[in-house]
N, C-alpha and C. Protein backbone atom coordinates (compact mmCIF):
# COMPACT_ATOMS: atom_id res chain seq x y z
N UNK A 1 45.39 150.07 80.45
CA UNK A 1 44.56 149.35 81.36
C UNK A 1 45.15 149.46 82.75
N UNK A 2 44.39 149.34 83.36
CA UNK A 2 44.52 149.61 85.05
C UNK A 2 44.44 148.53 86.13
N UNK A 3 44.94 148.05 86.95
CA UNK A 3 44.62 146.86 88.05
C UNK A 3 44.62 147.32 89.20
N UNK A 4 44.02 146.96 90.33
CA UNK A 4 44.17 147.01 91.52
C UNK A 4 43.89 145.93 92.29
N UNK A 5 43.84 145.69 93.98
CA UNK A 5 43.36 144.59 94.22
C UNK A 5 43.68 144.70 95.98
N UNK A 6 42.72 144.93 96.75
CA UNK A 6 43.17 144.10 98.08
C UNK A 6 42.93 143.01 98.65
N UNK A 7 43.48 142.06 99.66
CA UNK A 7 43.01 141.29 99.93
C UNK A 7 43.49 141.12 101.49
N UNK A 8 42.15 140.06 102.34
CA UNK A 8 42.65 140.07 103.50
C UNK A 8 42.43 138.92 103.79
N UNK A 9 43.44 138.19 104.42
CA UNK A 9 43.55 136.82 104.44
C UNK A 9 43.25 136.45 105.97
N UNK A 10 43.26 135.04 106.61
CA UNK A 10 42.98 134.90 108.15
C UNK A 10 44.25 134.52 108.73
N UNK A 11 45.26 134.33 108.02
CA UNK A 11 46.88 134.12 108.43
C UNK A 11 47.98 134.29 107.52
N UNK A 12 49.03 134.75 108.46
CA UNK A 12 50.33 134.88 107.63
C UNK A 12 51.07 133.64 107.38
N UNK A 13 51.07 133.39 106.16
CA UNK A 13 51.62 131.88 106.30
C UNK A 13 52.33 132.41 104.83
N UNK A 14 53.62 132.88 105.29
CA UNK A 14 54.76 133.28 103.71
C UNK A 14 55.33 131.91 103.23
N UNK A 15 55.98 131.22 104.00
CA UNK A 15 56.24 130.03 103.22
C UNK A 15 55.63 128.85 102.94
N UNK A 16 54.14 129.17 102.80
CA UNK A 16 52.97 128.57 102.94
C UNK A 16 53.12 127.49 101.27
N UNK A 17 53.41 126.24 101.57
CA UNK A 17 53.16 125.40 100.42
C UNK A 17 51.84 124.65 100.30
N UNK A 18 50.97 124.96 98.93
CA UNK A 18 51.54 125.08 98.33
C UNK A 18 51.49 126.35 97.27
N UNK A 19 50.94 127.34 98.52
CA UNK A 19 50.62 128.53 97.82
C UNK A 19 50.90 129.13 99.31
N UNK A 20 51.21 130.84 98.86
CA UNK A 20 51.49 131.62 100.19
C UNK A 20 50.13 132.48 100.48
N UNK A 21 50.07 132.68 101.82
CA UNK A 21 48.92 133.78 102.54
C UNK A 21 49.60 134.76 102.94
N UNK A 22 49.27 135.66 102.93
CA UNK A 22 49.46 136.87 104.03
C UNK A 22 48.22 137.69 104.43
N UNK A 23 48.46 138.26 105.44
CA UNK A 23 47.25 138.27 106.16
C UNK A 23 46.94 139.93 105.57
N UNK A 24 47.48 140.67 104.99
CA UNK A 24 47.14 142.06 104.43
C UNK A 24 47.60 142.41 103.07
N UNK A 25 47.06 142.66 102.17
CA UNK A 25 47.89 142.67 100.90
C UNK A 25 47.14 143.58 100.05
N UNK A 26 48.00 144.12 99.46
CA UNK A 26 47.67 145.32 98.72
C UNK A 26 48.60 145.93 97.26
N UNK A 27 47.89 145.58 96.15
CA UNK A 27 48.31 146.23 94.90
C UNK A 27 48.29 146.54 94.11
N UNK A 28 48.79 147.41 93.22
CA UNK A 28 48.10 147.69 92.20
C UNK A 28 48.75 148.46 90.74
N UNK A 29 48.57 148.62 89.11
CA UNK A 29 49.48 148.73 88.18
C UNK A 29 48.93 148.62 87.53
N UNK A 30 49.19 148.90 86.00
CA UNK A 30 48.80 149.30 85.19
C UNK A 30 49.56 148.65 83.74
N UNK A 31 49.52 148.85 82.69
CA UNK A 31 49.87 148.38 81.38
C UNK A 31 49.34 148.46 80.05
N UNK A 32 50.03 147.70 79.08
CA UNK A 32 49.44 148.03 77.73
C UNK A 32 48.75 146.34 77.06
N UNK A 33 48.13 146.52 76.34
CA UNK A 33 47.13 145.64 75.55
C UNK A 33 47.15 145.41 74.19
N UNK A 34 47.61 144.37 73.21
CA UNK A 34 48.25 144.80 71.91
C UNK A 34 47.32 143.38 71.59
N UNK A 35 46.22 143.41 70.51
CA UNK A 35 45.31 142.71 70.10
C UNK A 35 45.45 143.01 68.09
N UNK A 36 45.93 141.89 67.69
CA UNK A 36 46.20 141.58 66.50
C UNK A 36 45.15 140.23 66.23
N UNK A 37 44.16 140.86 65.10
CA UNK A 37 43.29 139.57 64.46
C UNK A 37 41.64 139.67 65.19
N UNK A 38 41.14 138.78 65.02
CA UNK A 38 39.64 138.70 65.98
C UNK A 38 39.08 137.51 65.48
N UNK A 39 38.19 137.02 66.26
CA UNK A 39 37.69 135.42 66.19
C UNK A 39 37.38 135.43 64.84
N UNK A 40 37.76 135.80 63.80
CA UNK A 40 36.82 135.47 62.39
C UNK A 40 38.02 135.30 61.38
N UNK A 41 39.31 135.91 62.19
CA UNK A 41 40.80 135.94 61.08
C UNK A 41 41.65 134.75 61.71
N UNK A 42 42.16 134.40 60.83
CA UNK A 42 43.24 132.87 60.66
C UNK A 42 44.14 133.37 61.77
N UNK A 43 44.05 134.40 62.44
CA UNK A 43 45.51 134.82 63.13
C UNK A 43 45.20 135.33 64.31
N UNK A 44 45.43 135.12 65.18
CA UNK A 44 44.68 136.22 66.41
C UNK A 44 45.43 136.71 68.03
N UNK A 45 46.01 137.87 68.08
CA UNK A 45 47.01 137.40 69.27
C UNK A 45 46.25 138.73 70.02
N UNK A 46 46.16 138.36 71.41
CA UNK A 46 46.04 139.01 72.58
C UNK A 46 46.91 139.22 73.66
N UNK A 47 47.86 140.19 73.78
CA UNK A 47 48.89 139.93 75.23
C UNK A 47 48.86 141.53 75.60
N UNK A 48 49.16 141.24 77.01
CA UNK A 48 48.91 142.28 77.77
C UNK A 48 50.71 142.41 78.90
N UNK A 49 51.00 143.46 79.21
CA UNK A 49 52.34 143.96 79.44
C UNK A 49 51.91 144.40 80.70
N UNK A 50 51.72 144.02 82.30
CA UNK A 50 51.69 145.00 83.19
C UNK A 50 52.67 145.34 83.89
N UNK A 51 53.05 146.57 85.08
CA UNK A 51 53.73 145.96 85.99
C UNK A 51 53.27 146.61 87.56
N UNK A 52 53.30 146.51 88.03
CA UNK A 52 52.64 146.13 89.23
C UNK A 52 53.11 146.60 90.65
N UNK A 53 53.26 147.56 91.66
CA UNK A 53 53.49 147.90 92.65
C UNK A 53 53.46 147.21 93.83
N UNK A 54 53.49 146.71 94.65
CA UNK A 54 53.09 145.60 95.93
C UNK A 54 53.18 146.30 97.25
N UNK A 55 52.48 145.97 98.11
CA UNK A 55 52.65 146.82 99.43
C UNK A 55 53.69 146.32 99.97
N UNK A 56 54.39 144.80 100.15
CA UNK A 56 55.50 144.65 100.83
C UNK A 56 56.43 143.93 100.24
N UNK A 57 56.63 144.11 99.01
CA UNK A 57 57.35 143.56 97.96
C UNK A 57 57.60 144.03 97.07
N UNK A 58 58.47 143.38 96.53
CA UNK A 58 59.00 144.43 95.16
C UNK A 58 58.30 144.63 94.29
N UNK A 59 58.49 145.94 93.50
CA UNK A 59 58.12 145.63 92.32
C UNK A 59 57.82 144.77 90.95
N UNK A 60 56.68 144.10 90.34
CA UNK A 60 56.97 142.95 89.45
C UNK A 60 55.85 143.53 87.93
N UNK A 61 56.47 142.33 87.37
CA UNK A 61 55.60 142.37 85.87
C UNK A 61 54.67 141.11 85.95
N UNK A 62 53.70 140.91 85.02
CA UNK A 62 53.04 140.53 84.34
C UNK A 62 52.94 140.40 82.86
N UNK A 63 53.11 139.09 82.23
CA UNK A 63 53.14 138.98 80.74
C UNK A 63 51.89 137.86 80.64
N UNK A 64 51.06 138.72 79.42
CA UNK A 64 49.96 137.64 79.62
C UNK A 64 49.29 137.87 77.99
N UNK A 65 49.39 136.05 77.57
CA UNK A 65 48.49 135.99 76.31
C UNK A 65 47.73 135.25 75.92
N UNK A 66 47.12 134.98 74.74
CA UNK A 66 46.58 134.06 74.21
C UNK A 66 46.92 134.35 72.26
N UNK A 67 47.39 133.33 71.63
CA UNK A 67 47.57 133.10 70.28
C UNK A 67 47.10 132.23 69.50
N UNK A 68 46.05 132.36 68.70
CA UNK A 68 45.23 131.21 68.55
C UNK A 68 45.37 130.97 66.66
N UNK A 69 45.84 130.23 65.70
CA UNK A 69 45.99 129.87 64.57
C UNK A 69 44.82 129.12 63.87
N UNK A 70 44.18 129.51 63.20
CA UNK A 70 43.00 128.61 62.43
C UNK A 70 43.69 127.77 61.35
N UNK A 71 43.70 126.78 61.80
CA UNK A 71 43.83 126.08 60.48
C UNK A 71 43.15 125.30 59.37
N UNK A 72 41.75 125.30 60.45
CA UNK A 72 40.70 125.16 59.24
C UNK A 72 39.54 125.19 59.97
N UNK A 73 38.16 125.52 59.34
CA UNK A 73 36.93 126.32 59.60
C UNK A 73 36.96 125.73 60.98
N UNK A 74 36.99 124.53 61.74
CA UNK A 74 36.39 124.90 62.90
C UNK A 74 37.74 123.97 63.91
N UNK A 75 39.32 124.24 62.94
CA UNK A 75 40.10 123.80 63.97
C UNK A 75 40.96 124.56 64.08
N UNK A 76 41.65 125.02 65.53
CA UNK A 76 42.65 125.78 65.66
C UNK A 76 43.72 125.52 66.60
N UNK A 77 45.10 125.73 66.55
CA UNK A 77 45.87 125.58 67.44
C UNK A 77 45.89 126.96 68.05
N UNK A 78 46.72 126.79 69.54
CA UNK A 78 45.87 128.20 70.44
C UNK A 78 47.94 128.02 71.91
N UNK A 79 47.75 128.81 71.75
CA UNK A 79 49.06 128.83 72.72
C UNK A 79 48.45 130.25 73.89
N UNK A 80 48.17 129.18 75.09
CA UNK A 80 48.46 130.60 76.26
C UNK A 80 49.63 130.49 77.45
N UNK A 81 49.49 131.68 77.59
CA UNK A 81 50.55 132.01 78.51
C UNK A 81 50.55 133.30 79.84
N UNK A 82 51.02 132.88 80.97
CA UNK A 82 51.28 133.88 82.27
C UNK A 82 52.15 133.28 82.64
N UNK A 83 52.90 134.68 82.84
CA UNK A 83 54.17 134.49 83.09
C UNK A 83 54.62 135.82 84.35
N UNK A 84 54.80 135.93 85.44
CA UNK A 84 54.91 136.71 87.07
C UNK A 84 56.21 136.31 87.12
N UNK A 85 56.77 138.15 87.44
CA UNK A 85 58.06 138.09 87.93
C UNK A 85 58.25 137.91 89.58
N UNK A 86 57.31 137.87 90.07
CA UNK A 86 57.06 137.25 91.39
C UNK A 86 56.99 136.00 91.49
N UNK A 87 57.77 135.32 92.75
CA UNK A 87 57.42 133.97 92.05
C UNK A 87 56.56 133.15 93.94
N UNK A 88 56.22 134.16 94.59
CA UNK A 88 56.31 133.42 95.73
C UNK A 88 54.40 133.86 95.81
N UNK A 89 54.06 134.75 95.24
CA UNK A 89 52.32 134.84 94.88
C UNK A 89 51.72 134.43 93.89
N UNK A 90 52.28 134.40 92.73
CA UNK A 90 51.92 133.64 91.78
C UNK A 90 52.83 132.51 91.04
N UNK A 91 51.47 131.59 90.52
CA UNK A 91 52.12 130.96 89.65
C UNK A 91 52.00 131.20 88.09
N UNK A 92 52.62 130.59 86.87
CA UNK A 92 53.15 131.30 85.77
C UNK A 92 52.96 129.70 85.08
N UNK A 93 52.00 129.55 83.80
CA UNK A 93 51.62 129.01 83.07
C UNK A 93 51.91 128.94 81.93
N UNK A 94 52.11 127.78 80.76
CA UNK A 94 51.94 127.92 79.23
C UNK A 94 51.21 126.55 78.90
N UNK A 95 50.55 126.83 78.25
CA UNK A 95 49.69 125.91 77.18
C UNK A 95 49.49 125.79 75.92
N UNK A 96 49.94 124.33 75.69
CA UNK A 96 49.81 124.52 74.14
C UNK A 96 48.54 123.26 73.80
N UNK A 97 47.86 123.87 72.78
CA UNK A 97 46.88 122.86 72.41
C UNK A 97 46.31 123.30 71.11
N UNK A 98 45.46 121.77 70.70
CA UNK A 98 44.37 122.43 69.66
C UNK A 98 43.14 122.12 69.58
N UNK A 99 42.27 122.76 69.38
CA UNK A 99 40.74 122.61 69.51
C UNK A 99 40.32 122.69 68.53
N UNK A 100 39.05 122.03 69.06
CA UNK A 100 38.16 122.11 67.32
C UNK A 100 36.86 122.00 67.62
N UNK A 101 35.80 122.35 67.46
CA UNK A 101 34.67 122.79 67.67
C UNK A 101 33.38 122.22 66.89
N UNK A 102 32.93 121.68 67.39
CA UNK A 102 31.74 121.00 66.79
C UNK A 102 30.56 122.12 66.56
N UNK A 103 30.48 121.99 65.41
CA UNK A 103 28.97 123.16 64.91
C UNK A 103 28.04 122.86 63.81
């Protein structure tokens, strides 16, 4: 899989809390996709491996999933996650929960 992305912002604001701007930005990378299970199996994992080039920054990764456990017909526990080795453009998430679905 492939990413790209530009963006143009109306100010440079790097130590911008509580998120940063910059006024030109540009990047882009690529990775792999490893999908075990599908909405119908007790088991189901989706994560994706990128890493990522930056126009004025270093090089970084991307780790990104979702793991979802059925434990019965319409309840499941579900764990996601992003996780950026950058830490000043993005932020980096985990969630744990369980759902259940009325049908």
């Amino acid at each position: 899989m492939t990413e790209g992305a530009y963006a143009v912002g109306s100010e440079d604001r790097i130590n911008g809390f509580p998120y940063r701007l910059t006024k030109d930005r540009l990047y882009a990378g690529g990775g792999l996709l490893l999908q075990i299970g599908d909405n119908d199996s007790a088991f189901n994992l989706k994560s994706d491996f990128s890493i990522f080039a930056e126009q004025d920054e270093a090089t970084f990764q991307r780790y990104e999933g979702i793991l979802f456990y059925r434990i019965k017909n319409f309840t499941t526990k579900n764990l996601n996650y992003t996780y950026f080795t950058i830490y000043q453009l993005f932020s980096s998430a985990f969630q744990l929960g369980i759902q259940y679905n009325f049908k």
